[in-house]
Protein backbone atom coordinates (compact mmCIF):
# COMPACT_ATOMS: atom_id res chain seq x y z
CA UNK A 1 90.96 137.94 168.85
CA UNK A 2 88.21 139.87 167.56
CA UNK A 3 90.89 142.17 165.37
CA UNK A 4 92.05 138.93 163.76
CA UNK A 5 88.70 137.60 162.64
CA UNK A 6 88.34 141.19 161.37
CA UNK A 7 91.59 140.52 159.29
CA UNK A 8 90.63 137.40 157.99
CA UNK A 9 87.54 138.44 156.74
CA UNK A 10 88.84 141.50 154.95
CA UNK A 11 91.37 139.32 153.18
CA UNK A 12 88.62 136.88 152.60
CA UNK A 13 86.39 139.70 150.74
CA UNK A 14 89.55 140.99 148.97
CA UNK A 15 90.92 137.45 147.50
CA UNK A 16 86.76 136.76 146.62
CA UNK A 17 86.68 139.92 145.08
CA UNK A 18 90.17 139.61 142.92
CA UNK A 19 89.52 135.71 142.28
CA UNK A 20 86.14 137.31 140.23
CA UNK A 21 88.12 140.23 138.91
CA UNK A 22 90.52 137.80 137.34
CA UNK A 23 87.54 134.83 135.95
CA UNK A 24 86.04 137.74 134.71
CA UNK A 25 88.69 139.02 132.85
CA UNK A 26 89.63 135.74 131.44
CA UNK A 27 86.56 134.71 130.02
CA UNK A 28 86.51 138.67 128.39
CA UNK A 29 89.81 138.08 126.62
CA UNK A 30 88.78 134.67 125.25
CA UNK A 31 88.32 133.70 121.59
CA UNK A 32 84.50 133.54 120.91
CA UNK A 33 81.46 136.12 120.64
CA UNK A 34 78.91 134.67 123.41
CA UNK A 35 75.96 136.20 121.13
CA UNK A 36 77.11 133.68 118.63
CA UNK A 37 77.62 130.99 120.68
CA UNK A 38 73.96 130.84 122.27
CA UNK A 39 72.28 130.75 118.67
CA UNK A 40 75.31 128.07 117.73
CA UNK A 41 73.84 125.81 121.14
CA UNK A 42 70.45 126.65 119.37
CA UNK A 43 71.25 125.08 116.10
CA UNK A 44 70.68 128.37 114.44
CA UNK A 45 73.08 131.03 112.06
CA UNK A 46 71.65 134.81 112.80
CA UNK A 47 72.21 137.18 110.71
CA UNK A 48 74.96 140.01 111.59
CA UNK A 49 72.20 142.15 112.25
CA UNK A 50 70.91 139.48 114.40
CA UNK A 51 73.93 139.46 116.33
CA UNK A 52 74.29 142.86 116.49
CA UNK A 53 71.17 142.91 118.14
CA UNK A 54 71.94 140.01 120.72
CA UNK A 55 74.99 141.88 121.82
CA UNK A 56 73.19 144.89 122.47
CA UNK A 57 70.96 142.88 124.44
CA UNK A 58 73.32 141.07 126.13
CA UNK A 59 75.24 144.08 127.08
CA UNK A 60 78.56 143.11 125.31
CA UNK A 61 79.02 146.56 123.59
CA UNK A 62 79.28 148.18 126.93
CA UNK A 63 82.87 149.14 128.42
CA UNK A 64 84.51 146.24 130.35
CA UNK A 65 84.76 147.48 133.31
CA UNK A 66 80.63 148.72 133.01
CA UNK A 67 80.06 144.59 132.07
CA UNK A 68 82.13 144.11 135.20
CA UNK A 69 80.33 145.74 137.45
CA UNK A 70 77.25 144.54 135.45
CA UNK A 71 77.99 140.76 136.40
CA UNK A 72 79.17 141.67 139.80
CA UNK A 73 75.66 142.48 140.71
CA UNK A 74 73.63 139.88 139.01
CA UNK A 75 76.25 137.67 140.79
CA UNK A 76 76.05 138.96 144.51
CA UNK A 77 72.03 138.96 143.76
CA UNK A 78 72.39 134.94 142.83
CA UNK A 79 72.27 135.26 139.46
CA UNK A 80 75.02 133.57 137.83
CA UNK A 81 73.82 133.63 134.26
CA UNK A 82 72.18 131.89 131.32
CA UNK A 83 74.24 128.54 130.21
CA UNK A 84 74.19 128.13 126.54
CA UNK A 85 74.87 124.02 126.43
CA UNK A 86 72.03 123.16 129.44
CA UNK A 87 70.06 125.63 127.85
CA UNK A 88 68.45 127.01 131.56
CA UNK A 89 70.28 129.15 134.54
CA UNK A 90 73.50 128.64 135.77
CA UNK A 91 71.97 128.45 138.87
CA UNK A 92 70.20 125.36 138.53
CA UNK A 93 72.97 123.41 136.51
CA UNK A 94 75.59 123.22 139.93
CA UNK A 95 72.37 122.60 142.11
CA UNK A 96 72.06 119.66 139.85
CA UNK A 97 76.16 118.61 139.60
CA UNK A 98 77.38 119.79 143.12
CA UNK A 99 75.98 117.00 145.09
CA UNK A 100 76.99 114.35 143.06
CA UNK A 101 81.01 115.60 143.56
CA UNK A 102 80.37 116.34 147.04
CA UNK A 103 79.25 112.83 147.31
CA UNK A 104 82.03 111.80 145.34
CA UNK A 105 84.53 113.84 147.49
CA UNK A 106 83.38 112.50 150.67
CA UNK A 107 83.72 108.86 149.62
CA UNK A 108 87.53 109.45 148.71
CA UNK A 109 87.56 111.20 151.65
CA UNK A 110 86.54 108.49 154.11
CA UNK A 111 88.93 106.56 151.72
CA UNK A 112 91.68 108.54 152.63
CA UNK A 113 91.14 108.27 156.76
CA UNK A 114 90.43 104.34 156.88
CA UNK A 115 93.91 103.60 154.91
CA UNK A 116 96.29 106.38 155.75
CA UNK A 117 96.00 106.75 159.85
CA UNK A 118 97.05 102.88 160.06
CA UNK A 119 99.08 102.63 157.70
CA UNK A 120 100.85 106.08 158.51
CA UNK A 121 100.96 104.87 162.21
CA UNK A 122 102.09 101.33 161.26
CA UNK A 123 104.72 102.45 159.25
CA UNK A 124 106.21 104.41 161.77
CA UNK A 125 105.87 101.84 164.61
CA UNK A 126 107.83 99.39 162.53
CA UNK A 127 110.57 101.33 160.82
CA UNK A 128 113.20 100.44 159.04
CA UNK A 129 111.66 97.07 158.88
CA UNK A 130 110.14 94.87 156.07
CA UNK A 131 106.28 96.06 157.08
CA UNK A 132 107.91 99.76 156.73
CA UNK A 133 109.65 99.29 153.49
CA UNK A 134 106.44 97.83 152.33
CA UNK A 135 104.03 100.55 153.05
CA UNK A 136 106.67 103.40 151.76
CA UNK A 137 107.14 101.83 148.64
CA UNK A 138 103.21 101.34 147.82
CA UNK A 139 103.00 105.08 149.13
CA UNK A 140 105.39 106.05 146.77
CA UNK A 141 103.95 104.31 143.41
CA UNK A 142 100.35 105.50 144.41
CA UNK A 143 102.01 108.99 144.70
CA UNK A 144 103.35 108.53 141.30
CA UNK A 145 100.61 106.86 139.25
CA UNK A 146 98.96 109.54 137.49
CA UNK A 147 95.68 109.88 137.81
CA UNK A 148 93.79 109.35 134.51
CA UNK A 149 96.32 105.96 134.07
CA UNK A 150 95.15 104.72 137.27
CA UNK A 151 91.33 105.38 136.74
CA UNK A 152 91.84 103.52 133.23
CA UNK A 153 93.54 100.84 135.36
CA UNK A 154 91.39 100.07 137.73
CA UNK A 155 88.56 100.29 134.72
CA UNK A 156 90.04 97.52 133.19
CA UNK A 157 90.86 95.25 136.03
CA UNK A 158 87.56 95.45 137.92
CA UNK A 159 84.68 96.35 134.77
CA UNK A 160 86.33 94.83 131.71
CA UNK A 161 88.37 92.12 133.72
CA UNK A 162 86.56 90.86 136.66
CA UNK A 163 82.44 92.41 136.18
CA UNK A 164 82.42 93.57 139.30
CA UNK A 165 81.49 96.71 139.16
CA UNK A 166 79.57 98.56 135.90
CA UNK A 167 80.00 102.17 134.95
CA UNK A 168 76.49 102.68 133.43
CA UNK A 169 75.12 103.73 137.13
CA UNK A 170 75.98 105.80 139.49
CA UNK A 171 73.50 104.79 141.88
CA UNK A 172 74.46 103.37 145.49
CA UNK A 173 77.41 103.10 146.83
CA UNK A 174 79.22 100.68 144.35
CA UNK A 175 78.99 103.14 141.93
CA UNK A 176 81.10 105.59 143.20
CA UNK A 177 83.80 103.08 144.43
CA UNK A 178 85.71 103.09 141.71
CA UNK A 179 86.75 107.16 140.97
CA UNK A 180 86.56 107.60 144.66
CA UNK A 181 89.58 105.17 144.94
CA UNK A 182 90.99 106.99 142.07
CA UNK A 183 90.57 109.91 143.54
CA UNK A 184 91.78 108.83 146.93
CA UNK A 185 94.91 106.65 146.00
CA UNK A 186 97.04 109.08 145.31
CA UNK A 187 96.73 111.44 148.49
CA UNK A 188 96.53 108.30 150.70
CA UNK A 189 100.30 107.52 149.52
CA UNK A 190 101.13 111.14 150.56
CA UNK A 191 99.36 111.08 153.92
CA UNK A 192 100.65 107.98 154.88
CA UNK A 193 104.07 109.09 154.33
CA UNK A 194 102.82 112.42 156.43
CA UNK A 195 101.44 110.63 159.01
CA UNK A 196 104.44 108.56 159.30
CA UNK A 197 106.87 111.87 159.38
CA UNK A 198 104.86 113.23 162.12
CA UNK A 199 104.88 110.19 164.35
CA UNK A 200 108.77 109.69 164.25
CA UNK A 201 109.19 113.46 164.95
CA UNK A 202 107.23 112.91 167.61
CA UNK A 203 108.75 109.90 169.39
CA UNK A 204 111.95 111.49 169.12
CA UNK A 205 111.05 114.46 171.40
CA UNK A 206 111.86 114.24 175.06
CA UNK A 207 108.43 113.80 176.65
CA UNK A 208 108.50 110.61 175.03
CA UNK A 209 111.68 109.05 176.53
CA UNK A 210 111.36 110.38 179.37
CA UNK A 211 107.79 108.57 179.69
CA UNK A 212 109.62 105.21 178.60
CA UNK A 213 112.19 106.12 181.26
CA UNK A 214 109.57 106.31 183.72
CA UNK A 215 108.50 102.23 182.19
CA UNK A 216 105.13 103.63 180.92
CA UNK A 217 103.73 101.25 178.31
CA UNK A 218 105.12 102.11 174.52
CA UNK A 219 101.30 101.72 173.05
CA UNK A 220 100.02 104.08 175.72
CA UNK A 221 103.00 106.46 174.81
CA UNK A 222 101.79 106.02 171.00
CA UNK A 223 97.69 106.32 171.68
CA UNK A 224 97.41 109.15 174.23
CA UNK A 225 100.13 111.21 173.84
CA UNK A 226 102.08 110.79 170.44
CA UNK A 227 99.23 110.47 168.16
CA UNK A 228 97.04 113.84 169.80
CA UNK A 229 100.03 116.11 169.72
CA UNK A 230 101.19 114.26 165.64
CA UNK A 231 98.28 114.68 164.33
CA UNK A 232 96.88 118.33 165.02
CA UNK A 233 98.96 119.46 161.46
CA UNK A 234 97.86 116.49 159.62
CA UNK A 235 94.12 117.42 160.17
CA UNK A 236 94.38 120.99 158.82
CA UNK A 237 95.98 119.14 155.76
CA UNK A 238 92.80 116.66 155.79
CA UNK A 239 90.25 119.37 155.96
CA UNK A 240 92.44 121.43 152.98
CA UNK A 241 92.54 118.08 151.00
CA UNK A 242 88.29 118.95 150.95
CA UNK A 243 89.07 121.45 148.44
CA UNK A 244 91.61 119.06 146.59
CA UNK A 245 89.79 116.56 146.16
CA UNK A 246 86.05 119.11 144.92
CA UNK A 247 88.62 120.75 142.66
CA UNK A 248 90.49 117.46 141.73
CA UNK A 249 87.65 115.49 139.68
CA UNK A 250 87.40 116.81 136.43
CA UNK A 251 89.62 113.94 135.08
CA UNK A 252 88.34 111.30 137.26
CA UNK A 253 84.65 112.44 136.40
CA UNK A 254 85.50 112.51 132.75
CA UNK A 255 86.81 109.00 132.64
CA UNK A 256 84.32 107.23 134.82
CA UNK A 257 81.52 109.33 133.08
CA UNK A 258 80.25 110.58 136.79
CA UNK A 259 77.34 113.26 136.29
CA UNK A 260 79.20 115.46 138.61
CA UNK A 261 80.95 119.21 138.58
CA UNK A 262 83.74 117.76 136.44
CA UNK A 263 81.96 116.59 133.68
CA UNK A 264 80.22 119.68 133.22
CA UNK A 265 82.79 121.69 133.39
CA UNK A 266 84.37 119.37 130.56
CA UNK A 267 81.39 120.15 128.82
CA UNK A 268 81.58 123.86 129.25
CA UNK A 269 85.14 124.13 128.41
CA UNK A 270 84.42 122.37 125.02
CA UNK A 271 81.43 124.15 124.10
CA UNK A 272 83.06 127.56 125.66
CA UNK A 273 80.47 127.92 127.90
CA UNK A 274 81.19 131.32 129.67
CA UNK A 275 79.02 131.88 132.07
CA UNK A 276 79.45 128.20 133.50
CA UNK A 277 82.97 128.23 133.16
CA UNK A 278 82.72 131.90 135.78
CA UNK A 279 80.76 130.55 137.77
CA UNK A 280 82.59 127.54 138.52
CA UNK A 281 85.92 128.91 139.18
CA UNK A 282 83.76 131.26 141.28
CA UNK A 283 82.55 128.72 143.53
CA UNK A 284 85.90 126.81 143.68
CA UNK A 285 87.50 129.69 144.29
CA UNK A 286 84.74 130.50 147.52
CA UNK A 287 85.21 126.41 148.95
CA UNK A 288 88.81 127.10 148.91
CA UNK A 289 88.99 130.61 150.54
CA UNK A 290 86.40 129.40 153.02
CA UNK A 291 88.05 126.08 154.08
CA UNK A 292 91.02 128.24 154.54
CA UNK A 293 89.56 130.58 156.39
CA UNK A 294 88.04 128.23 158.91
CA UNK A 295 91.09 125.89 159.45
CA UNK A 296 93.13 128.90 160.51
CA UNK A 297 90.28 130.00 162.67
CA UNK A 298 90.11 126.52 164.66
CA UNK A 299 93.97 126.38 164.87
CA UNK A 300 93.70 130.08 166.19
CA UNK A 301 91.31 129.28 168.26
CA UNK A 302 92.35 125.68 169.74
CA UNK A 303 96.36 126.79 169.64
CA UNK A 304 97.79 128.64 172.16
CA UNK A 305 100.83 129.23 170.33
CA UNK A 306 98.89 129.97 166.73
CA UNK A 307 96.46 132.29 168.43
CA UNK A 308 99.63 134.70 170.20
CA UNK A 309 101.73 134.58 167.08
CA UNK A 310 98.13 136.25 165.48
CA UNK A 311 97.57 138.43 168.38
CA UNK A 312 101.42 140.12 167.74
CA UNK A 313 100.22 140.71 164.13
């Protein structure tokens, strides 16, 4: 057990380390001089001599591997640079953004379990009939609806239509019902149809008709054996969907104005704000590997099966 933690780590450090390799690299081969893109946020046009001086500063002359290694180091000490359109540390920008799309991620995320565990389960109960056709169907257009059309959508219907909700705050929890749903919509169609798939797979199996043989009650079947041995894949998909739905806002944020990672990394994009740009594909990059990481580790742990196949590795 203790070799395969030892694994997992090492491949955590590696993918870390490549995922920073790689930003890095990217932002390097980008259009833009960063010397002249801080006086530009500044409102002021140096001279070449000027700029010649920044970039000495700034350490852009240097080899790119040396400016590698350079930000490598500020970055394992915590310092993720100087943004150019917040005008203070990089640092202090996401302490300002990441709570407001954590917020907004665990909203869609409670979302997400209130709608798709009945309906998933519902569906299943009652297939092939009308309540079935009904909930696959609405699973399969909120799959489809793309997800800027259905934040405009629901932006006309229930701000422009009906007042009842305002964009101008993002204060209490009406505020954030509107992109959470947008957010949320869309996987709840694909977990419900998950949820569903699991079930029947399940009540297929023999355990199960033997259990009816034996004149067992069908919802005691469902509710304390079908649904614990269903749903042990569908929560490592929940848990993953953490990272989906921190990495999925940008559009949502961006049409519901939310103050929020997304936004700002709009912003950065825009205004080719490097340093914010690494930084955030740094951190995304980090919630990703580590969610990873720690669903495999539970599986390995709570699995019999999971945690031999890794032993044999």
């Amino acid at each position: 057990m203790k070799l395969y933690f030892s694994k997992k780590l090492l491949q955590v450090i590696i993918v870390i380390f490549g995922a920073s390799f790689l930003t890095f690299t990217l932002t390097y081969i980008s259009p833009g001089d960063p010397a002249e893109m801080m006086f530009r946020s500044q409102d002021v046009v140096p001279s070449e001599a000027v700029l010649e001086k920044t970039r000495e500063e700034m350490g852009l002359n240097n080899p790119f591997l040396v400016q590698y290694g350079n930000w490598l180091i500020n970055l394992l000490k915590g310092d993720l640079g100087y943004s150019y359109i917040n005008k203070g540390p990089v640092a202090d920008v996401l302490k300002q953004k990441i709570p407001k799309t954590i917020e907004l991620a665990l909203v869609a995320l409670l979302f997400l379990v209130v709608f798709s565990f009945p309906l998933g389960i519902l569906s299943a109960i009652k297939k092939n009939k009308i309540i079935d056709y009904i909930i696959r169907s609405i699973s399969l257009i909120g799959i489809s609806i793309p997800a800027f059309w259905l934040g405009l959508l629901l932006l006309y219907q229930f701000v422009v239509k009906f007042h009842w909700f305002t964009i101008t705050s993002q204060d209490g929890f009406r505020g954030v019902i509107l992109p959470a749903a947008t957010l949320a919509i869309p996987l709840i169609g694909r977990y419900t149809r998950q949820i569903r798939a699991a079930i029947l797979e399940e009540l297929s199996s023999d355990y199960v008709m033997g259990a009816r043989a034996r004149g067992i009650k069908e919802s005691k079947i469902i509710f304390n054996h079908v649904l614990p041995n269903s749903l042990k894949g569908i929560i490592t998909l929940f848990a993953l969907s953490i990272g989906v739905l921190l990495g999925g806002t940008v559009i949502v944020e961006t049409i519901f104005s939310w103050p929020g990672m997304g936004t700002m990394i709009m912003n950065a994009i825009t205004n080719r704000d490097y340093p914010l740009l690494q930084a955030y594909v740094i951190f995304m990059s980090f919630i990703y590997i580590m969610i990873s990481f720690t669903v495999e580790s539970i599986n390995q742990i709570l699995d019999p099966r999971v945690r031999l196949k890794g032993e044999m590795i």
